[in-house]
Protein backbone atom coordinates (compact mmCIF):
# COMPACT_ATOMS: atom_id res chain seq x y z
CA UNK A 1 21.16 -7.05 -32.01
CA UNK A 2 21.79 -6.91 -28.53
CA UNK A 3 23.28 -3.65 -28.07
CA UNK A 4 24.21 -4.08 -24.16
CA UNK A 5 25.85 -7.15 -24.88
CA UNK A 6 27.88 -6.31 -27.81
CA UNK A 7 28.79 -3.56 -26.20
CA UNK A 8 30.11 -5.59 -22.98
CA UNK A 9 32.19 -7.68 -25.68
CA UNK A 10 33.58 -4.64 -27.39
CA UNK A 11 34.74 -3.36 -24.27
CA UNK A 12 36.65 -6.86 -23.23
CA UNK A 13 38.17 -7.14 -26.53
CA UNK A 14 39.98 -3.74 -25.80
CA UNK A 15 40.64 -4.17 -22.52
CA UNK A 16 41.91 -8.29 -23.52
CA UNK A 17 43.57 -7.34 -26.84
CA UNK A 18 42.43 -10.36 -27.94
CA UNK A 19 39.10 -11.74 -29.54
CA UNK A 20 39.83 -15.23 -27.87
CA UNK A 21 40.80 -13.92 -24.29
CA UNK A 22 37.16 -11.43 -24.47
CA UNK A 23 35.40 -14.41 -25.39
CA UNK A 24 36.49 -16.52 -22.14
CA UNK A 25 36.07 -13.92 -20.36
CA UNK A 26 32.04 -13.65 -21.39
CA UNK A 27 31.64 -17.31 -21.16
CA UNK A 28 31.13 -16.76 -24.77
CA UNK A 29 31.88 -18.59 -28.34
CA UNK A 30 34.65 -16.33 -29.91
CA UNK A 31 32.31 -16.75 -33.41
CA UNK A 32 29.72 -14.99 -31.27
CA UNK A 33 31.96 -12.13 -30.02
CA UNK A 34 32.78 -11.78 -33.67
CA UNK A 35 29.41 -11.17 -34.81
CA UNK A 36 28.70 -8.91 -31.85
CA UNK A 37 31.52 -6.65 -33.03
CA UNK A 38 30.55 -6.55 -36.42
CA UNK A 39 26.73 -6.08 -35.47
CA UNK A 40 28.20 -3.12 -32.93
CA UNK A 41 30.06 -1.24 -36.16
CA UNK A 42 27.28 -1.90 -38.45
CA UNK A 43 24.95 -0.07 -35.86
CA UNK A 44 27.36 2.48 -35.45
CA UNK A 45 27.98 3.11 -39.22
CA UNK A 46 32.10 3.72 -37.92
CA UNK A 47 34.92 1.06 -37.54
CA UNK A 48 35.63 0.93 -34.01
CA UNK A 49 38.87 -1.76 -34.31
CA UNK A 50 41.69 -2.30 -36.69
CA UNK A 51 42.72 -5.94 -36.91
CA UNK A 52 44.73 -7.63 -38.07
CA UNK A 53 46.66 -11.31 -38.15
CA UNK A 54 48.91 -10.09 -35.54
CA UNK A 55 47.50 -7.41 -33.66
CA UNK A 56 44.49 -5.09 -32.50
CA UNK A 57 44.23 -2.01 -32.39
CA UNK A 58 41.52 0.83 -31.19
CA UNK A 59 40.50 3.31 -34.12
CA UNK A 60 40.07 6.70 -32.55
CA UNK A 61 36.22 6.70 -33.17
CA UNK A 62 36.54 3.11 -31.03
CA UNK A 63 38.78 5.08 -28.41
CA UNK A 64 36.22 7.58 -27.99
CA UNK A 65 33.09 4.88 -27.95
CA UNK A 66 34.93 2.84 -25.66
CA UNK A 67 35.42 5.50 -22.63
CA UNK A 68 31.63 6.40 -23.34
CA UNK A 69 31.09 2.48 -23.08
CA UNK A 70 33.07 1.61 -20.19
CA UNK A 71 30.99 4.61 -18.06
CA UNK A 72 27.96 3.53 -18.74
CA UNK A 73 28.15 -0.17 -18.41
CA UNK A 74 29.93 1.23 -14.94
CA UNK A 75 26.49 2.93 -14.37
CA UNK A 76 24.45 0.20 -15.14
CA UNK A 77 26.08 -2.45 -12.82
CA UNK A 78 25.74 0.23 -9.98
CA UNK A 79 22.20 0.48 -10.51
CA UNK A 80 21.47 -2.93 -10.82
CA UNK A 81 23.57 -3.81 -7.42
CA UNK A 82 21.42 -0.62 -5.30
CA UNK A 83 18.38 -2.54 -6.68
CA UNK A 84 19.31 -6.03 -5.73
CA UNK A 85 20.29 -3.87 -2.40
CA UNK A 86 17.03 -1.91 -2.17
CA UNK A 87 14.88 -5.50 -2.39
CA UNK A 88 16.79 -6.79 0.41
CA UNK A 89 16.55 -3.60 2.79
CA UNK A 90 14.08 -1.53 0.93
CA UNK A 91 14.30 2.24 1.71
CA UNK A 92 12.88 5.72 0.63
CA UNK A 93 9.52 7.15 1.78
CA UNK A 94 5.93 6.19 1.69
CA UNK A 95 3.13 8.40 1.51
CA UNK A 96 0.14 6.49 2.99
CA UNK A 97 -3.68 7.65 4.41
CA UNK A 98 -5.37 5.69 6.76
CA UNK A 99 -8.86 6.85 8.65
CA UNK A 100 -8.60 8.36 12.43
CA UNK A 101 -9.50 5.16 14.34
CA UNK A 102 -7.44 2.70 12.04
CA UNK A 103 -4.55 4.86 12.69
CA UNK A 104 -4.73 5.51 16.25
CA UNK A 105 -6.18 2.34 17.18
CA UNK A 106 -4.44 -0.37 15.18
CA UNK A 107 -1.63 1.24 12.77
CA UNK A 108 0.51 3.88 15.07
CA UNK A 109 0.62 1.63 17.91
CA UNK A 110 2.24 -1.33 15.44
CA UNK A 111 4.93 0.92 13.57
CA UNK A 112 7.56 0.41 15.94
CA UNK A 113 7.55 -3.43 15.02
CA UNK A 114 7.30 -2.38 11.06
CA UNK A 115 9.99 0.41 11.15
CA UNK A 116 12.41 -2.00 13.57
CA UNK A 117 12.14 -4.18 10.37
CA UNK A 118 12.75 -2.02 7.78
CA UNK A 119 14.58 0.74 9.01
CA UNK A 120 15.38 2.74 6.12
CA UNK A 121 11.87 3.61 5.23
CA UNK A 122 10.20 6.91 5.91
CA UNK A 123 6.35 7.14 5.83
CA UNK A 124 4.32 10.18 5.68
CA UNK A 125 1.08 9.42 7.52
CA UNK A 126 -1.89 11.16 6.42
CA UNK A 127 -4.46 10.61 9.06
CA UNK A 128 -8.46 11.35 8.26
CA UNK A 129 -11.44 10.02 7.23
CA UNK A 130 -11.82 11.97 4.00
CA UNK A 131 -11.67 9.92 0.67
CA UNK A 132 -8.36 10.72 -0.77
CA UNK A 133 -7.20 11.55 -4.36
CA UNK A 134 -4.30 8.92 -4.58
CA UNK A 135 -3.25 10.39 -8.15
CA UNK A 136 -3.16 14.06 -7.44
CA UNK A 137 -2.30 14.09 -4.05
CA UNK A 138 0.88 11.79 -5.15
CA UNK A 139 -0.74 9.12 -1.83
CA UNK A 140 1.38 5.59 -2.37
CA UNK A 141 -1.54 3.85 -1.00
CA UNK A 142 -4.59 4.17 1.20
CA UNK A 143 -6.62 2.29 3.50
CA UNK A 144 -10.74 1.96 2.48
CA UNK A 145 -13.54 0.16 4.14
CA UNK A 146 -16.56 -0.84 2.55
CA UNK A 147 -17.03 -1.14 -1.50
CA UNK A 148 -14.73 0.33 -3.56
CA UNK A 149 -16.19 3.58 -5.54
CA UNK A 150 -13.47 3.99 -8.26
CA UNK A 151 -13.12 0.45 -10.14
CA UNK A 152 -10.03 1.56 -12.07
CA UNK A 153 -7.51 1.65 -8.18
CA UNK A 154 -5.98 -1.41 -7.72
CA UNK A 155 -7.12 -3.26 -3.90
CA UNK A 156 -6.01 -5.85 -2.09
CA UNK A 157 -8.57 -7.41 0.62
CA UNK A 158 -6.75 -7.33 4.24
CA UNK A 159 -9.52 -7.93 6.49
CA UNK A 160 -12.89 -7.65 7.39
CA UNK A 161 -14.92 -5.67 10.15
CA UNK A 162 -17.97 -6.82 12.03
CA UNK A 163 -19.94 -4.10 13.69
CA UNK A 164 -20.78 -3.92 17.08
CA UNK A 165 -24.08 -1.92 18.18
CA UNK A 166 -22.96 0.61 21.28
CA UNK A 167 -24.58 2.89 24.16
CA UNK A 168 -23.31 4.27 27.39
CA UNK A 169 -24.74 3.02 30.85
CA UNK A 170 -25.50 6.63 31.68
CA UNK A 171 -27.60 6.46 28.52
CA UNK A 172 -29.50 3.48 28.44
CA UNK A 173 -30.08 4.41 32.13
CA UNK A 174 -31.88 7.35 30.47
CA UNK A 175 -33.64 5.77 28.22
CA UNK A 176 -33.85 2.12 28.64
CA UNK A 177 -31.98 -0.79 26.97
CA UNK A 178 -33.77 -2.14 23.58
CA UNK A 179 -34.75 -5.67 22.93
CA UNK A 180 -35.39 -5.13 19.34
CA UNK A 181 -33.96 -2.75 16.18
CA UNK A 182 -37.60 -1.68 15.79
CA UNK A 183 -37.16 0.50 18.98
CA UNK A 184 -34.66 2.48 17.99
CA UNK A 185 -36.58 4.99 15.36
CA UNK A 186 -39.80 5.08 18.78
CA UNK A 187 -37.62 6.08 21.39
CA UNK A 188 -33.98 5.97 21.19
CA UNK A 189 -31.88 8.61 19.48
CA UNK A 190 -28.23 7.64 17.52
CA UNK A 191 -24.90 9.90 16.91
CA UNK A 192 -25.19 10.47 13.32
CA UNK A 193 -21.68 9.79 11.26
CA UNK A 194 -21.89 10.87 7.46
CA UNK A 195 -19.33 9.95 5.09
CA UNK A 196 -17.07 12.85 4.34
CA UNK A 197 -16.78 11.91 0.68
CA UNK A 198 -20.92 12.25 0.27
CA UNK A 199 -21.83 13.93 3.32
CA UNK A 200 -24.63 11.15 3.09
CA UNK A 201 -25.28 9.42 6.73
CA UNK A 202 -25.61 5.73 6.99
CA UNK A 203 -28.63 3.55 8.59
CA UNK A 204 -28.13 0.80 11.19
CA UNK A 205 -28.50 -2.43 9.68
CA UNK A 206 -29.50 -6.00 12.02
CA UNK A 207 -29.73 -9.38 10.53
CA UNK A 208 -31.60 -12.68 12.02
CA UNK A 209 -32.42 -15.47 11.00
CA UNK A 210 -33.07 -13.90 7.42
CA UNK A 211 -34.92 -11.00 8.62
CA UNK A 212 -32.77 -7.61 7.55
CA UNK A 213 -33.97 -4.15 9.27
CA UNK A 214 -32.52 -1.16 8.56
CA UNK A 215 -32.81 1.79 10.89
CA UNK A 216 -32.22 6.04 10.15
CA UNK A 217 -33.22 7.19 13.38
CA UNK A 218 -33.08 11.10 14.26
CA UNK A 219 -29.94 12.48 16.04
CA UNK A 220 -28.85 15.59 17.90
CA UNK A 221 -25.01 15.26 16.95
CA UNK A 222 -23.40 14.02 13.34
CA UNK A 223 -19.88 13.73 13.34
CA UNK A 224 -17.46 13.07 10.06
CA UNK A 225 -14.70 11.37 12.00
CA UNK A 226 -14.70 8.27 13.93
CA UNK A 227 -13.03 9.00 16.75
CA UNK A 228 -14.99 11.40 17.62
CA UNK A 229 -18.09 9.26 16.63
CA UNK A 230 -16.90 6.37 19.93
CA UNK A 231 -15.87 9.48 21.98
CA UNK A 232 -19.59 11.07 21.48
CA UNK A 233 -20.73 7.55 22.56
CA UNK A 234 -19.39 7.27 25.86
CA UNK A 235 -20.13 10.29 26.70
CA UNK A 236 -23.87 9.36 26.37
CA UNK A 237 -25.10 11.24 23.90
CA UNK A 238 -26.50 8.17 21.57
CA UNK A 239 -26.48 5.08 20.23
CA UNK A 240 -24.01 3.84 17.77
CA UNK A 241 -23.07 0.84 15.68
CA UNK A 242 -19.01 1.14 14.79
CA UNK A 243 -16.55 -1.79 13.63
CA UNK A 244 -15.58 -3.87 16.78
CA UNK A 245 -11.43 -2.63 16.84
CA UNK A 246 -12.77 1.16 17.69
CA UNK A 247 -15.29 0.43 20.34
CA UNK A 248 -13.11 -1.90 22.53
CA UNK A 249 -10.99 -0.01 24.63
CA UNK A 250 -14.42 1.66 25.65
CA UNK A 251 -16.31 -1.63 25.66
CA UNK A 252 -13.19 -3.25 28.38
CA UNK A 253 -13.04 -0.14 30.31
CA UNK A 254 -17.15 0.21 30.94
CA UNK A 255 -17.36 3.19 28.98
CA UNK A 256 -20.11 1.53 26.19
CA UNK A 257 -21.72 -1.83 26.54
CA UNK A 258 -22.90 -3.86 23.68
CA UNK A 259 -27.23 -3.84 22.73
CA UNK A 260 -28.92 -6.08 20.75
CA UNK A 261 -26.39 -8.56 20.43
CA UNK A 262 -28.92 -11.46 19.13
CA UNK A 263 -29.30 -9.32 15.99
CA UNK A 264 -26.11 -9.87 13.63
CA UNK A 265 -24.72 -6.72 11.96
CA UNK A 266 -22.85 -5.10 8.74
CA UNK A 267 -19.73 -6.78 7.61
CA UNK A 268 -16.98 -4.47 5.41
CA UNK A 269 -14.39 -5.56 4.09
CA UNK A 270 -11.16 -3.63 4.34
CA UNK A 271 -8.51 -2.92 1.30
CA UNK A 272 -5.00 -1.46 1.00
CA UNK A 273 -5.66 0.63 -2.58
CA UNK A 274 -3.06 2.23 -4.71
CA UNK A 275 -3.21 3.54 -8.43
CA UNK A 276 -2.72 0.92 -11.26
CA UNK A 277 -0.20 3.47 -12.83
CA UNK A 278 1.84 3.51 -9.63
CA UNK A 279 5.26 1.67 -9.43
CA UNK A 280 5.13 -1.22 -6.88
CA UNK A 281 8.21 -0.59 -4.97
CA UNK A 282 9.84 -3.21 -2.87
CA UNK A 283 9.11 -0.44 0.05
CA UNK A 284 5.64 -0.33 -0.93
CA UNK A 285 5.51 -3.84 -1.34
CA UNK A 286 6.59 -4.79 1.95
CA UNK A 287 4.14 -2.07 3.35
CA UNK A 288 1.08 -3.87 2.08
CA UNK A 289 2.09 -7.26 2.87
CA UNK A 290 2.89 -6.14 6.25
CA UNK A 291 -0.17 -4.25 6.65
CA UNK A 292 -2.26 -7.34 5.71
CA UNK A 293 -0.05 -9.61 8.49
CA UNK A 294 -1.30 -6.79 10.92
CA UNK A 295 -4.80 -7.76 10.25
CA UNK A 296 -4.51 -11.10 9.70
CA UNK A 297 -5.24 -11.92 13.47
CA UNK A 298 -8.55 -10.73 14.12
CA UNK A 299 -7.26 -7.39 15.05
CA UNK A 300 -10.68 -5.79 13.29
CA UNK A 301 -13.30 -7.30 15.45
């Protein structure tokens, strides 16, 4: 039995009188109505009408089950009409994380477009480059680079960032531009940045024409946050390789110029992640979707 429709055609039949006038109103056969009022009192175990040839008439157990009824089918069409409401202008807040140079560089300086849009949405913006604990921090969805540790999140591919190899004039004036990645460990020093998830730093990596070299040079400065990591760049104290996005401003302005450009370097790929557990809102929905739009156009490189 379908409760939520026999209970729709008990209610018309009341509020009718009739068994004939309930079923037009339902678009439905009257021998179906029937059986859906029978099924109804069966469920029930009580008689909820009296009828007869002539007449119809509510039994007080009916009386009772029919104000009960009428709220809650009340209830339900209200909810159903905010949802069709909340697809078409979604609303409520978001609790997203997003690492330092995404944010400053690509995300903040979008959101008017994405909150002139969709209005009614609030977003709590967690800004770092620690790995985040989407379940119990209660984090909607985050923003990773590189492979994804935890196979059970859910991750949607929105781009893809080429690195860029960086010093500062003042540095390589120092110490002299390279012409090959095999320099770098003799006489060049880099600006350390270590993953704050593993504290583990990560080697410079050149590709051409099938020959990979990977370089761990020493440093005097590590940072954990990539701002910082471009802002210890230009001010000369090494030599760094960062996605293209965080290095241009500097790389327009004069700050940093580009080395060893002949040699190709690391690719990541770039996800939106939430939990597999976590409801898909239409105001997350719309988040993602218009977070992969944002970096549809080459913004990354």
């Amino acid at each position: 039995m379908d409760q939520l429709a026999a209970m729709r055609a008990f209610v018309r039949i009341v509020e009718s009188g009739s068994f004939s006038r309930a079923a037009t109103l339902l678009r439905t056969p009257k021998p179906t109505v029937t059986k859906q009022l029978q099924q109804l009192e069966s469920h029930l175990a009580t008689k909820l009408l009296n009828r007869t040839t002539r007449r119809i008439t509510v039994t007080p157990d009916g009386a009772a089950y029919y104000e009960r009824a009428v709220r809650l089918l009340g209830e339900l069409e209200e909810l159903d009409g905010s949802m069709a409401v909340s697809q078409a202008r979604p609303r409520g807040k978001l609790r997203v994380d997003v690492s330092s140079s995404l944010a400053h560089r690509l995300m903040i300086p979008a959101l008017p477009e994405f909150f002139a849009r969709y209005p009614d949405i609030q977003i709590d913006l967690g800004v770092s480059d620690r790995l985040t604990d989407l379940v119990g921090e209660n984090v909607d969805c985050v923003l990773r680079a590189g492979p994804l540790e935890d196979t059970a999140l859910v991750a949607r591919r929105v781009g893809e960032m080429r690195f860029v190899t960086c010093a500062a004039p003042a540095y390589l004036a120092r110490h002299g531009t390279p012409v090959h990645p095999g320099e770098l460990a003799q006489r060049h020093r880099f600006i350390g940045y270590f993953k704050p998830s593993s504290g583990r730093g990560l080697p410079f990596r050149f590709t051409r024409d099938g020959e990979t070299i990977e370089v761990a040079a020493e440093y005097q400065l590590a940072v954990n946050e990539s701002v910082a990591y471009v802002a210890a760049c230009a001010a000369g104290l090494g030599i760094i390789q960062v996605p293209g996005f965080m290095a241009r401003p500097h790389l327009t302005s004069g700050a940093v110029v580009p080395i060893l450009t002949e040699w190709a370097t690391r690719t990541v790929p770039l996800y939106v992640v939430y939990a597999p557990n976590r409801h898909l809102s239409s105001r997350l929905r719309v988040f993602v979707d218009w977070v992969a739009g944002l970096f549809a156009d080459d913004r990354l490189n």
